[in-house]
Protein backbone atom coordinates (compact mmCIF):
# COMPACT_ATOMS: atom_id res chain seq x y z
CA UNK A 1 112.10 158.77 163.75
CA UNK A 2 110.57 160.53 160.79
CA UNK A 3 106.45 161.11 160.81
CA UNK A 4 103.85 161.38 158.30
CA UNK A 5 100.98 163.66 157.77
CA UNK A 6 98.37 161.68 155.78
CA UNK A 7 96.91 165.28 154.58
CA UNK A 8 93.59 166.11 155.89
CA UNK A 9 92.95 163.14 157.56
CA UNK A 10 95.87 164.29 160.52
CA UNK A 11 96.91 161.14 160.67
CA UNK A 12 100.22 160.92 161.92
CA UNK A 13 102.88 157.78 161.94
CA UNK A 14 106.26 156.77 161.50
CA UNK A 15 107.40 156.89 157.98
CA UNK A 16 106.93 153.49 157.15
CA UNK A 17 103.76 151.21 157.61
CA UNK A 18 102.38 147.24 157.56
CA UNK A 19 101.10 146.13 153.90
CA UNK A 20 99.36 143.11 155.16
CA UNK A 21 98.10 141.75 151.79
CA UNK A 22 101.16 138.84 152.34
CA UNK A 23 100.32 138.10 156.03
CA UNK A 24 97.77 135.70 154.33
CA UNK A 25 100.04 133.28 152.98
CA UNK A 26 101.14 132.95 156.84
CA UNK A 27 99.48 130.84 159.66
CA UNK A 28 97.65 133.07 161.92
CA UNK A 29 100.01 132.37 164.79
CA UNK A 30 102.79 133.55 162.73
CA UNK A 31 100.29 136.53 161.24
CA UNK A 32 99.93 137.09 164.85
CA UNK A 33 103.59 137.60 165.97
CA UNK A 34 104.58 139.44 163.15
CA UNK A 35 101.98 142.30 163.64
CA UNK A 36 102.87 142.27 167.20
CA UNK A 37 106.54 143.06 166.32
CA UNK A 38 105.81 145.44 164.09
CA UNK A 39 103.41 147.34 166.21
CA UNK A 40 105.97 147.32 169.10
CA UNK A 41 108.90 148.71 166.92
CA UNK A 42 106.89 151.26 165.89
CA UNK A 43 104.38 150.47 162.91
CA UNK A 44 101.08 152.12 163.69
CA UNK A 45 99.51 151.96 160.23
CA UNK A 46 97.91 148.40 158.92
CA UNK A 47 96.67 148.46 155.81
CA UNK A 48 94.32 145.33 154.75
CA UNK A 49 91.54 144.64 152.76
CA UNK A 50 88.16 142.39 152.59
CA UNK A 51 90.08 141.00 149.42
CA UNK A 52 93.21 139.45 151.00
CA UNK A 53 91.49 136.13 152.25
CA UNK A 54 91.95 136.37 156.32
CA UNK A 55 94.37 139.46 156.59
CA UNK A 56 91.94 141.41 158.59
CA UNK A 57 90.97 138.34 160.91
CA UNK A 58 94.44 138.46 161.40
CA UNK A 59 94.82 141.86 162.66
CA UNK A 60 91.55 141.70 164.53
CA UNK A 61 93.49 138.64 166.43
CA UNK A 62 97.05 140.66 166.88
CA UNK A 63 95.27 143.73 168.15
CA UNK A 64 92.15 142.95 169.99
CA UNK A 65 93.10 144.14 173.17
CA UNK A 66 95.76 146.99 172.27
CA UNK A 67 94.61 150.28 173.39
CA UNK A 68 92.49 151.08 169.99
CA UNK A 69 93.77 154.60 170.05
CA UNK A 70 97.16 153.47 169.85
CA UNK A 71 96.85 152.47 165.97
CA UNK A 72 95.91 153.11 162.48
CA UNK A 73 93.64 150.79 160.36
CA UNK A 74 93.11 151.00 156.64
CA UNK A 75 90.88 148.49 154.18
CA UNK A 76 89.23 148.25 151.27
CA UNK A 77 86.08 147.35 149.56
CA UNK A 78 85.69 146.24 145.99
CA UNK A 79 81.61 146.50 145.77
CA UNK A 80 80.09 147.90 143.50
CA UNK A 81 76.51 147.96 144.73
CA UNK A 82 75.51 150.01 148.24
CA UNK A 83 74.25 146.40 149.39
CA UNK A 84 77.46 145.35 149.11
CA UNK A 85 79.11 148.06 150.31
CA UNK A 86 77.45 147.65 153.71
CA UNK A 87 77.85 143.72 153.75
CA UNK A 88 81.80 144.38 153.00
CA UNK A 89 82.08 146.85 156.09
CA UNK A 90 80.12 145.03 158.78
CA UNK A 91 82.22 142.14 157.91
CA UNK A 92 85.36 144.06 157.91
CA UNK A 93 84.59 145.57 161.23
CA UNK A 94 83.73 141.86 162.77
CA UNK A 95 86.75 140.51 161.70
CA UNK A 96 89.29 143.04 162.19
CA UNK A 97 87.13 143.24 166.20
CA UNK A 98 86.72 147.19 166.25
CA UNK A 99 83.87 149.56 165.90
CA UNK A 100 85.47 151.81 163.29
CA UNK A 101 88.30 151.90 160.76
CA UNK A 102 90.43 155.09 159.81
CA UNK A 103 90.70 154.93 156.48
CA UNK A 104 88.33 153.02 154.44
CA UNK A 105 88.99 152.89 150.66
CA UNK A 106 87.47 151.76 147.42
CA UNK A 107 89.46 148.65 146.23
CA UNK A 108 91.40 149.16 142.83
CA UNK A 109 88.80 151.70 141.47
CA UNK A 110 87.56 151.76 137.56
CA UNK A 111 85.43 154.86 138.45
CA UNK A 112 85.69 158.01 140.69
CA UNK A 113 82.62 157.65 142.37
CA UNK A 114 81.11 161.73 142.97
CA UNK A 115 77.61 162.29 144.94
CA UNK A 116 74.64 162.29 142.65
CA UNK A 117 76.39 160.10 139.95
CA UNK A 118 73.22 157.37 140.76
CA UNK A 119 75.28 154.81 141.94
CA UNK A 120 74.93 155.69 145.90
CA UNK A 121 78.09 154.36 146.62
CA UNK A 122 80.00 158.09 147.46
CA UNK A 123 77.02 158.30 149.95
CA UNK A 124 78.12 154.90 151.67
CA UNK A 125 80.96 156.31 152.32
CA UNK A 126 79.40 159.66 153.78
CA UNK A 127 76.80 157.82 155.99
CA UNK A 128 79.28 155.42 157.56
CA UNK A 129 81.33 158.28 158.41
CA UNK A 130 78.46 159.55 160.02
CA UNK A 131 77.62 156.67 161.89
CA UNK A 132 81.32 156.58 163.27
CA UNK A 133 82.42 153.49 161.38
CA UNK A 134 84.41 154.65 158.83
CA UNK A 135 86.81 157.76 160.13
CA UNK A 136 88.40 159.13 156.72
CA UNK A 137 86.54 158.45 152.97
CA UNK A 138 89.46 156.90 150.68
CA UNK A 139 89.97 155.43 147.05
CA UNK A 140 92.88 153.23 145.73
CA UNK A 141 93.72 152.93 142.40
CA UNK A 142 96.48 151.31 139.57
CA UNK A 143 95.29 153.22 136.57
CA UNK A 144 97.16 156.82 136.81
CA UNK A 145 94.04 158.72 134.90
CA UNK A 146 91.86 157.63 137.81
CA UNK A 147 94.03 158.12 140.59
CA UNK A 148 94.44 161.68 138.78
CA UNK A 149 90.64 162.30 138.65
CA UNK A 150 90.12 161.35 142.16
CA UNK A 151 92.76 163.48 143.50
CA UNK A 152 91.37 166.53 141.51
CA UNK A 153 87.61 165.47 142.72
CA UNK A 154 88.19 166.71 146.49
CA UNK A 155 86.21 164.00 147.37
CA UNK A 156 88.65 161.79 148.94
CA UNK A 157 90.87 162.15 152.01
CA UNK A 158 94.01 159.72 150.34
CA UNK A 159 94.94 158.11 147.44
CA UNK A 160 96.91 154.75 147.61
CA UNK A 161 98.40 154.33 144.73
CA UNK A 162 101.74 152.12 142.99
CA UNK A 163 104.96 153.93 143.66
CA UNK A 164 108.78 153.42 143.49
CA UNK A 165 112.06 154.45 142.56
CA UNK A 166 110.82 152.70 138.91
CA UNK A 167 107.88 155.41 138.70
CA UNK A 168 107.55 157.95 135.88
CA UNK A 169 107.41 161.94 136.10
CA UNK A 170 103.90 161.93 135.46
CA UNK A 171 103.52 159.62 138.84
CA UNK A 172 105.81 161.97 140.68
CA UNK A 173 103.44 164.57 139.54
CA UNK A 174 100.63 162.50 141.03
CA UNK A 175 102.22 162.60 144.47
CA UNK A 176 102.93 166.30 144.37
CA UNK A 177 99.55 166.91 143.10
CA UNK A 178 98.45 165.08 146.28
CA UNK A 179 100.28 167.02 148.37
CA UNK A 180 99.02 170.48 146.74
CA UNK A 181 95.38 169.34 147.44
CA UNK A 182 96.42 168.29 151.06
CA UNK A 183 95.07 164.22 150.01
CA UNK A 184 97.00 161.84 152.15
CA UNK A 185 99.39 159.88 149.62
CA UNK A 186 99.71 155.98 150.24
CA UNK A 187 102.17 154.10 148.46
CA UNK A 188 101.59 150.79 147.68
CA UNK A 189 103.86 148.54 145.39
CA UNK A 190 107.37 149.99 146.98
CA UNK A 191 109.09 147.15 145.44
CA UNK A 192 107.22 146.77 142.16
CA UNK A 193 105.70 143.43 143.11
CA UNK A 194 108.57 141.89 143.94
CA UNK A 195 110.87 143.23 141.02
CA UNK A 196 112.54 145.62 143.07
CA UNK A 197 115.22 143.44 145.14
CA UNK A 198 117.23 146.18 147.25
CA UNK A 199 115.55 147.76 149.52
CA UNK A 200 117.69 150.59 150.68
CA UNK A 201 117.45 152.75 147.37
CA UNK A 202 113.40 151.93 147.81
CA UNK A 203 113.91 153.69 151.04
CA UNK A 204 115.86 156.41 150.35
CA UNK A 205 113.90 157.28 147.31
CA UNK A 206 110.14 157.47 149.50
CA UNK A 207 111.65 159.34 152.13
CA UNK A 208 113.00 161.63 149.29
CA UNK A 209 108.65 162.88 149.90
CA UNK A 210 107.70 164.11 153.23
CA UNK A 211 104.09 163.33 152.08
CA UNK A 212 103.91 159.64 151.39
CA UNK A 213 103.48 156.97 153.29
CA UNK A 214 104.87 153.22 152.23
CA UNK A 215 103.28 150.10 152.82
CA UNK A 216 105.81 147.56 152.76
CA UNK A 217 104.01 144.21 152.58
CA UNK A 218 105.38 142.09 154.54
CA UNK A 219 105.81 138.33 154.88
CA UNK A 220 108.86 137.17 156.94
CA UNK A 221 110.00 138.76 160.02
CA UNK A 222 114.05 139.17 158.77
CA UNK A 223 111.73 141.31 156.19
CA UNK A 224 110.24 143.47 158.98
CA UNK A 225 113.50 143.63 160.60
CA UNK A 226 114.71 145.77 158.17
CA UNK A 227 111.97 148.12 157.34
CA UNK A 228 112.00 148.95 161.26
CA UNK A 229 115.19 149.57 161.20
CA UNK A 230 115.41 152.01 158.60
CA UNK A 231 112.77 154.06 160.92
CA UNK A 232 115.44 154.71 162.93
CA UNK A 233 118.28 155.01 160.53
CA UNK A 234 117.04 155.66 157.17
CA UNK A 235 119.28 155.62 154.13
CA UNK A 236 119.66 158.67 152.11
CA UNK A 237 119.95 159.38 148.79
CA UNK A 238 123.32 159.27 147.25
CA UNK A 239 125.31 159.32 143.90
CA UNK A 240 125.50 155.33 143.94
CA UNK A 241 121.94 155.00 144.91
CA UNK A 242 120.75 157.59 142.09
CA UNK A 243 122.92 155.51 139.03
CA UNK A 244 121.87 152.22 140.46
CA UNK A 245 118.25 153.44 140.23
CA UNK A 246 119.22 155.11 136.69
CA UNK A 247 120.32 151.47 135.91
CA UNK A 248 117.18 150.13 137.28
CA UNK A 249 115.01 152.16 135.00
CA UNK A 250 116.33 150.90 132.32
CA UNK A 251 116.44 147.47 132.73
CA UNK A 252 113.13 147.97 133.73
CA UNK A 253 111.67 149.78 130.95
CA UNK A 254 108.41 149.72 129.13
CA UNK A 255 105.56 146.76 130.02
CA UNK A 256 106.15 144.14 132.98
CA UNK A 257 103.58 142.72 135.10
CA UNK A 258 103.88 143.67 138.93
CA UNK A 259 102.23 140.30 140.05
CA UNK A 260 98.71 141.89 141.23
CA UNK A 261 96.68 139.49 140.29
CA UNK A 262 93.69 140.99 139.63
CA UNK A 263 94.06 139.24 136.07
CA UNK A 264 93.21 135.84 138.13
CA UNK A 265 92.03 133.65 138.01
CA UNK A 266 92.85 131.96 134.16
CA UNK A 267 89.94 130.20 132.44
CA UNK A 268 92.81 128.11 131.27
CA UNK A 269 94.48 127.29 135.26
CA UNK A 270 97.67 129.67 133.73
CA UNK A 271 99.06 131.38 136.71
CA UNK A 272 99.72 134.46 135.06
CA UNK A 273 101.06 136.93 138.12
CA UNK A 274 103.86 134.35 138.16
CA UNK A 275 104.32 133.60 134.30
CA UNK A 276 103.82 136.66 133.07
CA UNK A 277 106.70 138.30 134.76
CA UNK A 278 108.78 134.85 134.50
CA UNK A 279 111.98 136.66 132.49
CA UNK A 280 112.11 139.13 135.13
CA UNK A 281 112.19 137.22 138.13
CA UNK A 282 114.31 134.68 136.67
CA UNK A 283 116.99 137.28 136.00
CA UNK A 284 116.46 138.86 139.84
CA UNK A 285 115.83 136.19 142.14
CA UNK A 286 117.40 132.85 143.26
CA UNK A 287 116.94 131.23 139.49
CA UNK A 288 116.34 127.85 140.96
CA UNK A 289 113.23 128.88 142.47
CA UNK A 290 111.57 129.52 138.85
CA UNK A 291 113.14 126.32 137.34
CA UNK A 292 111.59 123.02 139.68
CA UNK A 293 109.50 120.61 137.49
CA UNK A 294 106.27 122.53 139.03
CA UNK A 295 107.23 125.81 137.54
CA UNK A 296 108.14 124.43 134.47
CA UNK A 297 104.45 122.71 134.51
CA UNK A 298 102.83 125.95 135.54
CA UNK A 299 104.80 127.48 132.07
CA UNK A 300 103.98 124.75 129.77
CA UNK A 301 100.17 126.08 130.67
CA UNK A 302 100.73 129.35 128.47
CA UNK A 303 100.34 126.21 125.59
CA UNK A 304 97.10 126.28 126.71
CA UNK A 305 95.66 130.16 126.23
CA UNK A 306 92.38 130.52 125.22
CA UNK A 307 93.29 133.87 123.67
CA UNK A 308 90.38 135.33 125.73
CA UNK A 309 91.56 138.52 127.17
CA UNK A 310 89.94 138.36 130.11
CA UNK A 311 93.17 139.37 131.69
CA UNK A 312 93.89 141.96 129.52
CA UNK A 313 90.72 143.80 130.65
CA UNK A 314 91.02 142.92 134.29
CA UNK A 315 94.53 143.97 134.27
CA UNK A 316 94.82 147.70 135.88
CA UNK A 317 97.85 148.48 134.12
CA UNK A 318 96.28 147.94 130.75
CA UNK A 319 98.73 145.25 129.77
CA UNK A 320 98.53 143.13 126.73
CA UNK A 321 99.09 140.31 128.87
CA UNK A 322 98.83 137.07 126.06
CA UNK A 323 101.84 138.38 124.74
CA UNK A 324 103.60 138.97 127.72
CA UNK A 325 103.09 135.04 128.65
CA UNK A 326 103.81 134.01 124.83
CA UNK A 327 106.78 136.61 125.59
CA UNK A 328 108.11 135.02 128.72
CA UNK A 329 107.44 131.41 127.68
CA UNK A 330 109.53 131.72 124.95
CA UNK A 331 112.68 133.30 126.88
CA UNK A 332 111.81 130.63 129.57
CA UNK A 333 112.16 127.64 127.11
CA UNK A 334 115.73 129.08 126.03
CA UNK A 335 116.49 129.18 129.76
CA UNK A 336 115.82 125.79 130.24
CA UNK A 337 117.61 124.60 127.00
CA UNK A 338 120.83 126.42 128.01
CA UNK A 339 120.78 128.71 124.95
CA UNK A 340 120.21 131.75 127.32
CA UNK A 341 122.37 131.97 130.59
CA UNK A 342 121.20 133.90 133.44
């Protein structure tokens, strides 16, 4: 079973770890059993978030009385103020039932925060770490200049940031950059939101890095069957993967939403992680699950933009997302009118 060194931190787990971002569309007795599974084939490393609704209640439920040594926590906070910082943490801790957490990240950053930059929020981080709740100082980010900056800063002990076999060079350079400055590289968005249907190129492609860890996020437990295991049989790289992924790229080329939804939510009710991305996932998924009388409704609500952008500055990938909805609205309509076959 293959390990990985999260850099500096000296963390060290198996070579693939629990995204639990999805575990909140579960019941917690579900949440529950699926954790359990996980930890027991071999998943040490959660990662969470006080974002994802009740995925850290959830783990503080699975794991309250494991051996706390025996496994790796990671979350997030998205505050911006040092009030908030410390309200996000003590919560975190409470709900997740442990004193401390390993890693402890700022959520989908906009900023590299530095000590002495007057927002106090770098020295959170370096007083909760002194108090013993927070083990290793961490940043997450979608926007490659910023994951770039903090990886140069020093400041931070990893970087969690989107990565698959659909990544550029200059996001390949981010991970090797990472591993120069010995910052613990975690990849998030293995599958591209959901874009990304086979999952044995995803997983010969990561392990392709002997510095990153994935976090597969993970809903449905014939999903964890399969990440497990690869843990102990893990596909390699091979001259059908590498043209499939060639064929991927391409396909997959230039502007597409990954489904984050960070845009959300839509003055105008659209549900744009879905519709936004609707040509995609109508082409690479089960088409009948994108064509039911409520999808079609939740389409017909692109009729309805307000042309406000707030999603096009809340999106972290910079997206012009109005016209990807206009975009995919119009390709959808031609679905449904049989002018287009999928």
């Amino acid at each position: 079973m293959k390990k990985i060194t999260l850099g500096s931190t000296g963390i060290k787990v198996c070579q693939n770890a629990f995204g639990a971002l999805p575990i909140q569309r579960r019941n917690k007795e579900d949440a529950v059993k699926i954790l359990r599974k996980a930890y027991e084939g071999g998943m040490k490393f959660f990662d969470t978030a006080r974002a994802y609704s009740d995925s850290e209640e959830k783990i503080g439920l699975a794991f309250e009385n494991y051996p706390r040594d025996s496994y790796y926590i990671a979350t997030k906070t998205m505050a911006k103020t040092p009030e908030d910082f410390w309200k996000h943490l003590e919560n975190s801790l409470k709900l997740l039932k442990t004193d401390h957490v390993d890693i402890y990240q700022f959520h989908c950053a906009d900023r590299v925060y530095i000590p002495g930059d007057g927002t106090g929020m770098y020295e959170c981080m370096l007083e909760a770490k002194k108090q013993g709740k927070i083990r290793h100082i961490g940043i997450t980010a979608h926007k490659l200049q910023i994951a770039f900056d903090a990886v140069s800063s020093g400041l931070y002990e990893t970087i969690q940031f989107p990565f698959s076999y659909l990544s550029s060079d200059k996001e390949i350079e981010l991970v090797h950059k990472s591993k120069e400055m010995n910052m613990g590289f975690i990849a998030m968005k293995g599958l591209a939101g959901g874009l990304i249907n086979q999952s044995e190129p995803s997983m010969a492609f990561m392990s392709r890095f002997d510095n990153v860890l994935p976090i597969w996020g993970i809903q449905k437990e014939n999903e964890l069957d399969e990440w497990l295991a690869f843990m102990y049989e893990t596909p390699e790289m091979n001259d059908e993967m590498r043209a499939f992924i060639e064929k991927e790229k391409t396909e997959l080329a230039g502007d597409f939403c990954r489904g984050c939804g960070y845009c959300m939510p839509c003055p105008a009710g659209i549900m744009i992680n879905q519709c936004a991305r609707m040509s995609l996932m109508l082409r690479r998924a089960p088409s009948k699950n994108w064509l039911t009388e409520e999808m079609q409704a939740e389409m017909k609500k692109i009729e309805n933009c307000l042309h406000c952008n707030q999603c096009s500055k809340k999106c972290p990938y910079e997206l012009d997302t109005p016209k990807l909805l206009e975009k995919n609205y119009e390709d959808y309509k031609k679905v449904l009118a049989g002018e287009v076959q999928i």
